[in-house]
C-alpha atoms as a PDB file:
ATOM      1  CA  UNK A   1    -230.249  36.559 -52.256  1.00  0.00           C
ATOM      2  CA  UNK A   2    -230.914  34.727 -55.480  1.00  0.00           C
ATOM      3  CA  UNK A   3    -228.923  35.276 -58.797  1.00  0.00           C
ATOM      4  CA  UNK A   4    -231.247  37.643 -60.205  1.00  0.00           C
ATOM      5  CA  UNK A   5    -230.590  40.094 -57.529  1.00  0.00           C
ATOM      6  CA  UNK A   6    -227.300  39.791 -57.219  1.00  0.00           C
ATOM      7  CA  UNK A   7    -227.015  40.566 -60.977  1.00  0.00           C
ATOM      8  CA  UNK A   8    -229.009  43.761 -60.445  1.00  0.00           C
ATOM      9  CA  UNK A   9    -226.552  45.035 -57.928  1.00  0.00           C
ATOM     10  CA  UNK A  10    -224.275  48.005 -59.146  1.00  0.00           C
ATOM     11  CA  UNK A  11    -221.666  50.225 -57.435  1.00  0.00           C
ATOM     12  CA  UNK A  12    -223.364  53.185 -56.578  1.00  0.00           C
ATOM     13  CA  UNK A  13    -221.790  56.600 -55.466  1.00  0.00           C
ATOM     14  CA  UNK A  14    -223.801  59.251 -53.162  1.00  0.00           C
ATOM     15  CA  UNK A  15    -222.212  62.513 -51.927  1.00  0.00           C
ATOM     16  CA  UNK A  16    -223.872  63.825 -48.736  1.00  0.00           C
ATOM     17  CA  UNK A  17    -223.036  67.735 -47.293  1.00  0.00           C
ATOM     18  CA  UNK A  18    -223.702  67.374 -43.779  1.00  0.00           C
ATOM     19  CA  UNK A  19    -223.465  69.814 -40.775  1.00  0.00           C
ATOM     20  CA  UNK A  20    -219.928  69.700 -39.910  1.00  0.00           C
ATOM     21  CA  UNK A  21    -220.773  68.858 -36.279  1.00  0.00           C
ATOM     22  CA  UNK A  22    -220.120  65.987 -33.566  1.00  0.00           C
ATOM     23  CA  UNK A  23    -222.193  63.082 -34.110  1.00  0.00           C
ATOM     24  CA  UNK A  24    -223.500  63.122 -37.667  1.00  0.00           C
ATOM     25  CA  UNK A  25    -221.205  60.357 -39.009  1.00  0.00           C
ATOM     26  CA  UNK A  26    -222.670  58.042 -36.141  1.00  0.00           C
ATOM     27  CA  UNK A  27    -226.386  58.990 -37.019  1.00  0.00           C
ATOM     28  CA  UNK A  28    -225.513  58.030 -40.740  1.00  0.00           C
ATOM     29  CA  UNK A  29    -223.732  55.294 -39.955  1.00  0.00           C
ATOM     30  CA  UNK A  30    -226.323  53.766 -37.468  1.00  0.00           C
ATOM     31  CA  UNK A  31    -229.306  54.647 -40.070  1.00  0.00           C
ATOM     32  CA  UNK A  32    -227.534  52.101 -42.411  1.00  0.00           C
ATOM     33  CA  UNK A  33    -226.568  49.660 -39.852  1.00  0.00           C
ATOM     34  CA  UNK A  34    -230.568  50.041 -38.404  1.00  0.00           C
ATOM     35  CA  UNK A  35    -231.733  49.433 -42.506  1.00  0.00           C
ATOM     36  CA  UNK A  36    -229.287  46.549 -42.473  1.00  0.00           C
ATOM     37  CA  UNK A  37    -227.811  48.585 -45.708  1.00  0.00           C
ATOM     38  CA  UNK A  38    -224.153  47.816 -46.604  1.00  0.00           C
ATOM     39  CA  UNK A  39    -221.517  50.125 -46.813  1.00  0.00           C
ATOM     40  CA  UNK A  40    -218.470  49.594 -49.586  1.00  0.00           C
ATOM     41  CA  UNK A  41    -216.522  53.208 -48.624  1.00  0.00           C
ATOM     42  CA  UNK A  42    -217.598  55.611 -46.619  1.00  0.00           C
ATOM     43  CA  UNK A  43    -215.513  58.979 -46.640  1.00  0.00           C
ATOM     44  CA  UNK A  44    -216.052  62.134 -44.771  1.00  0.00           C
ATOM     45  CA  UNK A  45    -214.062  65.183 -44.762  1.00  0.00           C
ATOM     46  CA  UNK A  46    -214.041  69.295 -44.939  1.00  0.00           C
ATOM     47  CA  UNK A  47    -215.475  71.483 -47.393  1.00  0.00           C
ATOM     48  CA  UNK A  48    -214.480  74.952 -48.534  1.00  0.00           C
ATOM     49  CA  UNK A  49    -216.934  75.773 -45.749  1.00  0.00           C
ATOM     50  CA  UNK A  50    -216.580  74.999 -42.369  1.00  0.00           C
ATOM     51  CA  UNK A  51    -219.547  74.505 -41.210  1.00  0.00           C
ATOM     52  CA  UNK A  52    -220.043  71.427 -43.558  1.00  0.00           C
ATOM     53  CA  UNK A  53    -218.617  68.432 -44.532  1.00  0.00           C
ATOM     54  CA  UNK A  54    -218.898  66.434 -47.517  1.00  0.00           C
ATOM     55  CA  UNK A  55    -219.612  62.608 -47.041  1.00  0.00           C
ATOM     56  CA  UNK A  56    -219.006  60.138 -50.564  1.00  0.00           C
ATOM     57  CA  UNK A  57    -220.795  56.677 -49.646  1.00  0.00           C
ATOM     58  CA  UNK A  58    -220.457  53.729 -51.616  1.00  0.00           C
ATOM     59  CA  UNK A  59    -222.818  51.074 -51.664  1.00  0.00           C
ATOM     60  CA  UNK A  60    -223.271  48.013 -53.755  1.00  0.00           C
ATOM     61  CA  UNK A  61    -226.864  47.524 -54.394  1.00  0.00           C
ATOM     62  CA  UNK A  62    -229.783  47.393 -56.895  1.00  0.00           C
ATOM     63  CA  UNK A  63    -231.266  50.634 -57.987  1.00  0.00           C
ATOM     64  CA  UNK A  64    -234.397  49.809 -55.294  1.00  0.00           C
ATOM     65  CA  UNK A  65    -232.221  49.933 -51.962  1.00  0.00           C
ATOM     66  CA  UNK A  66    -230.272  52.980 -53.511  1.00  0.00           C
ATOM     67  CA  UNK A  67    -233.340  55.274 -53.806  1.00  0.00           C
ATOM     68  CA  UNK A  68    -234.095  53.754 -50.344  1.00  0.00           C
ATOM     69  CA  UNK A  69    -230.470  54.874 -49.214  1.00  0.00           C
ATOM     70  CA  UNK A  70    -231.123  58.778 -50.605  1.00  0.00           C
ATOM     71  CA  UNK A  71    -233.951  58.910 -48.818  1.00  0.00           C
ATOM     72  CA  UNK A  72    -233.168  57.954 -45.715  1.00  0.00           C
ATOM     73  CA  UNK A  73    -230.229  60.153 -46.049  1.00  0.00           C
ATOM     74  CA  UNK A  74    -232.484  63.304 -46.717  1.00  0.00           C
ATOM     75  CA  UNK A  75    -234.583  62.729 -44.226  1.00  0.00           C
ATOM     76  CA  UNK A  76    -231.388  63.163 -41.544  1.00  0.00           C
ATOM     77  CA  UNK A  77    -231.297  66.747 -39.678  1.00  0.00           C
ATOM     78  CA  UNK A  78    -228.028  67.595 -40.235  1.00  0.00           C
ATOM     79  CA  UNK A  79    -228.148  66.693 -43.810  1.00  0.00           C
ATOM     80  CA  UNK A  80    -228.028  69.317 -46.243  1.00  0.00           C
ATOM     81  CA  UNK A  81    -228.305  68.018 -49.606  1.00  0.00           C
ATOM     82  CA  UNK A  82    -227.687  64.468 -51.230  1.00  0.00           C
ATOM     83  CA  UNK A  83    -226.897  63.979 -54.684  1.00  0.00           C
ATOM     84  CA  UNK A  84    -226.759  60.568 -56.707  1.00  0.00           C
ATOM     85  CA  UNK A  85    -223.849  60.014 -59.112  1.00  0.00           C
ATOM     86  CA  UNK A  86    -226.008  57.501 -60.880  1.00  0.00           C
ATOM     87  CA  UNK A  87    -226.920  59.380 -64.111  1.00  0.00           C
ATOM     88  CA  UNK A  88    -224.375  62.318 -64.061  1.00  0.00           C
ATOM     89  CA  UNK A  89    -220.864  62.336 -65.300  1.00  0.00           C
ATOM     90  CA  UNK A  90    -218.170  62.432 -62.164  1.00  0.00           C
ATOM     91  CA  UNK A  91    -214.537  62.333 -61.218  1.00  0.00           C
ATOM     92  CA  UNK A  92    -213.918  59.387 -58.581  1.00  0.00           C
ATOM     93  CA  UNK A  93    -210.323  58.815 -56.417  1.00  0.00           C
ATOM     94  CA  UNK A  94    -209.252  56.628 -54.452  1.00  0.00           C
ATOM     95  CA  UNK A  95    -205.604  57.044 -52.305  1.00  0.00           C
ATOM     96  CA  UNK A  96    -203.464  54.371 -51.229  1.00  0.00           C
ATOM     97  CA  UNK A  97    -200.103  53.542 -49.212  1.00  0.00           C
ATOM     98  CA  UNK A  98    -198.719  50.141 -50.068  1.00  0.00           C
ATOM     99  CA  UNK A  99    -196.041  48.921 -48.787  1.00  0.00           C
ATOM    100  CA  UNK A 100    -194.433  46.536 -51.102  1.00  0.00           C
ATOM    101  CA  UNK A 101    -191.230  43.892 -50.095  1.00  0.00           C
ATOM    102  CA  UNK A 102    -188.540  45.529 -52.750  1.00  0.00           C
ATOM    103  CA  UNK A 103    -184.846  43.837 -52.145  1.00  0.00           C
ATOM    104  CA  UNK A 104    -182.329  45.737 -53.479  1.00  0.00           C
ATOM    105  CA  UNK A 105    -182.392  43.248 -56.344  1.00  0.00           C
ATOM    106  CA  UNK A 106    -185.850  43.320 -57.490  1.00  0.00           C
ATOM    107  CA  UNK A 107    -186.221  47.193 -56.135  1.00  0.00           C
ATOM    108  CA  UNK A 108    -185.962  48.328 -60.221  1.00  0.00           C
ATOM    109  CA  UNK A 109    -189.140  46.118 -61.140  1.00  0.00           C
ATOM    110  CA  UNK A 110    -191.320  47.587 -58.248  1.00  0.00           C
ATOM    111  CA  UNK A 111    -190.518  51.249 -59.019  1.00  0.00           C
ATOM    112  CA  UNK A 112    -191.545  50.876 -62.968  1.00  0.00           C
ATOM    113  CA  UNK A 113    -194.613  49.496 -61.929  1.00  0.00           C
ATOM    114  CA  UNK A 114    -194.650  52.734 -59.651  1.00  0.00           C
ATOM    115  CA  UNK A 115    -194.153  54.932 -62.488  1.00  0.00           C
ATOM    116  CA  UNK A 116    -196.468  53.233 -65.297  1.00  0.00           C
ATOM    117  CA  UNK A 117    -199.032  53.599 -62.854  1.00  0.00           C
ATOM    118  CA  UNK A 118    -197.861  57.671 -62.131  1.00  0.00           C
ATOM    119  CA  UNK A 119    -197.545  56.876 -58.225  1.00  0.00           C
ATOM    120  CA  UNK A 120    -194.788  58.029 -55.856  1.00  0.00           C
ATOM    121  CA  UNK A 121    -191.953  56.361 -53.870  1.00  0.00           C
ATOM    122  CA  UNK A 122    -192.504  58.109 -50.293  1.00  0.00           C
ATOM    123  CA  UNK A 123    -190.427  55.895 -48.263  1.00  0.00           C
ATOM    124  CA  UNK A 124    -187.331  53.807 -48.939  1.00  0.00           C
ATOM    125  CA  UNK A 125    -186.298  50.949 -46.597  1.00  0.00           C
ATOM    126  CA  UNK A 126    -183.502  48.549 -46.946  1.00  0.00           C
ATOM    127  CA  UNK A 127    -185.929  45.909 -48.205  1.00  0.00           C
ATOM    128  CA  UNK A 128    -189.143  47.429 -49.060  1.00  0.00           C
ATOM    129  CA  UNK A 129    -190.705  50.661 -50.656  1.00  0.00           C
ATOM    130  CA  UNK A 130    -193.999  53.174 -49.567  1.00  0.00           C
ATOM    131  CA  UNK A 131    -195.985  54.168 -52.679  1.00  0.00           C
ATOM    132  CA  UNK A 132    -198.675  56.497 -52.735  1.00  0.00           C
ATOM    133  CA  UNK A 133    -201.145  56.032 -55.565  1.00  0.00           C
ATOM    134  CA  UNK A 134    -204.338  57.469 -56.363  1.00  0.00           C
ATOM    135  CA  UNK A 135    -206.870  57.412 -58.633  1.00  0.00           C
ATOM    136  CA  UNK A 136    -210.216  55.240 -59.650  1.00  0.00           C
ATOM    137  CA  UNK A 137    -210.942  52.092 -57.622  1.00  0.00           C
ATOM    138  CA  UNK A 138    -209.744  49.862 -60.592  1.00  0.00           C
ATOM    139  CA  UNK A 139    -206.397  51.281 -60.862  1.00  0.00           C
ATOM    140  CA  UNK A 140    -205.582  50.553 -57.693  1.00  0.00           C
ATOM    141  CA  UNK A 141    -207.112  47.165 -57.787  1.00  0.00           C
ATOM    142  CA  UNK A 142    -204.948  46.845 -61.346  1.00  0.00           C
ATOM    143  CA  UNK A 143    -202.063  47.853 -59.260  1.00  0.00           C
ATOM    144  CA  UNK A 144    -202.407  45.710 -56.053  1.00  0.00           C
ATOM    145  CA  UNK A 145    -202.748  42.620 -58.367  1.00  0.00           C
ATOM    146  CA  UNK A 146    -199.410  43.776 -59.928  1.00  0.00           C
ATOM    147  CA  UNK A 147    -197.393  44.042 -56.944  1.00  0.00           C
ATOM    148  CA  UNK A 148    -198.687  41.187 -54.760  1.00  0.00           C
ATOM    149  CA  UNK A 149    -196.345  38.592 -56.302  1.00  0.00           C
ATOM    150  CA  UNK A 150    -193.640  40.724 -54.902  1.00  0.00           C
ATOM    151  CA  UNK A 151    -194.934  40.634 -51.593  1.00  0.00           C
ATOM    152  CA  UNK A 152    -198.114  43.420 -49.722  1.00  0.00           C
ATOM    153  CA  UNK A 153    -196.081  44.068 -46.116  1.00  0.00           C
ATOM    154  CA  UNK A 154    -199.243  46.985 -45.243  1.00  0.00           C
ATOM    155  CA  UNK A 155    -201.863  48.537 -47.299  1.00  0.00           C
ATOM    156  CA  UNK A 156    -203.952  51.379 -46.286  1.00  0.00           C
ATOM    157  CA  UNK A 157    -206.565  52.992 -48.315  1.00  0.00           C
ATOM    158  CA  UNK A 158    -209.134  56.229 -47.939  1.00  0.00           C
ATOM    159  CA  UNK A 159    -211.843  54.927 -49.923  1.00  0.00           C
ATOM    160  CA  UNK A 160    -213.776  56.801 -52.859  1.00  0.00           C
ATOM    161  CA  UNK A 161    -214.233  60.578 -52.962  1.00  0.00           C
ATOM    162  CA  UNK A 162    -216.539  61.964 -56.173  1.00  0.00           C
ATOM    163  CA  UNK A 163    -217.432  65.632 -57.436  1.00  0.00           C
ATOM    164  CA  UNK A 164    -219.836  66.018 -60.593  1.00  0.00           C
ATOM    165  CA  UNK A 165    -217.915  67.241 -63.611  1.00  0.00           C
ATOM    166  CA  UNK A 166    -218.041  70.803 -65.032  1.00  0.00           C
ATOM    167  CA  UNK A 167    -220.209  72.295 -62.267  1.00  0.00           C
ATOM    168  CA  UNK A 168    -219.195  75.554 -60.802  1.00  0.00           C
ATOM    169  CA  UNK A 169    -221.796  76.154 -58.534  1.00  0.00           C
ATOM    170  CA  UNK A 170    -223.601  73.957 -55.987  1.00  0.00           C
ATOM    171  CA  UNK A 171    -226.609  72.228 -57.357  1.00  0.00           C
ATOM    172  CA  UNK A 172    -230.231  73.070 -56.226  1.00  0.00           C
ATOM    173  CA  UNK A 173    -231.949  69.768 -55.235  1.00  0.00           C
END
């Protein structure tokens, strides 16, 4: 890929409501595979109704394979609507365990790096500490680079989820 691409490439967040059935994350998955798209976070879980399910894909790409990516997506059976975060104002999170190497004498340091960053201690062992965290990728990013001089034991993260601000109901793509 030559620079000018590269430079055209942007994170790009999609929500999908899909059929809440058996099979639909492989067909998505295996459309983006087949495309030989790229997928940065790919989340899928329950909405307020059961029968669907909500999936928020991130993909790093220009704005050509995007409109390639909603397309594709739309074209799926089980898919219900897509909608592009692209030119609408949204609300992205991120959660994350981390388990950081905290000895009793540099515990103090660890947890006020905890609490600047509004997280939560939700396990204590005799030489390391659990914190949950969320919020928008480059928080945690901000907070991983914080903490890895102290020493990353495990890290485990969901990946993005989104919602459009100030809607209250559904919109009618």
């Amino acid at each position: 890929m030559n620079q000018t691409s590269k430079a055209n490439q942007h994170k790009h967040v999609i929500s999908a409501i899909v059929e809440n059935q058996s099979g639909v994350l492989a067909h998505v998955s295996g459309m983006f595979a087949a495309r030989g798209f790229n997928i940065d976070s790919l989340v899928v879980g329950r909405t307020e109704d059961p029968a669907l399910s909500r999936m928020t894909i991130v993909v790093i790409a220009d704005d050509n394979i995007l409109e390639q990516v909603r397309k594709q997506l739309e074209k799926l059976i089980t898919t219900v609507r897509v909608r592009d975060f692209k030119d609408v104002p949204f609300v992205e999170r991120d959660l994350m365990l981390i388990r950081i190497a905290a000895p009793l004498g540099r515990r103090n340091e660890v947890v006020s790096l905890v609490d600047l960053f509004r997280g939560r201690v939700v396990d204590v062992a005799h030489d390391s500490v659990m914190v949950e965290l969320s919020g928008p990728e480059d928080k945690l990013e901000a907070f991983i680079d914080l903490v890895r001089p102290y020493g990353i034991e495990e890290l485990a993260r969901t990946g993005v989820i989104a919602m459009q601000r100030g809607r209250s109901t559904p919109p009618t793509e």
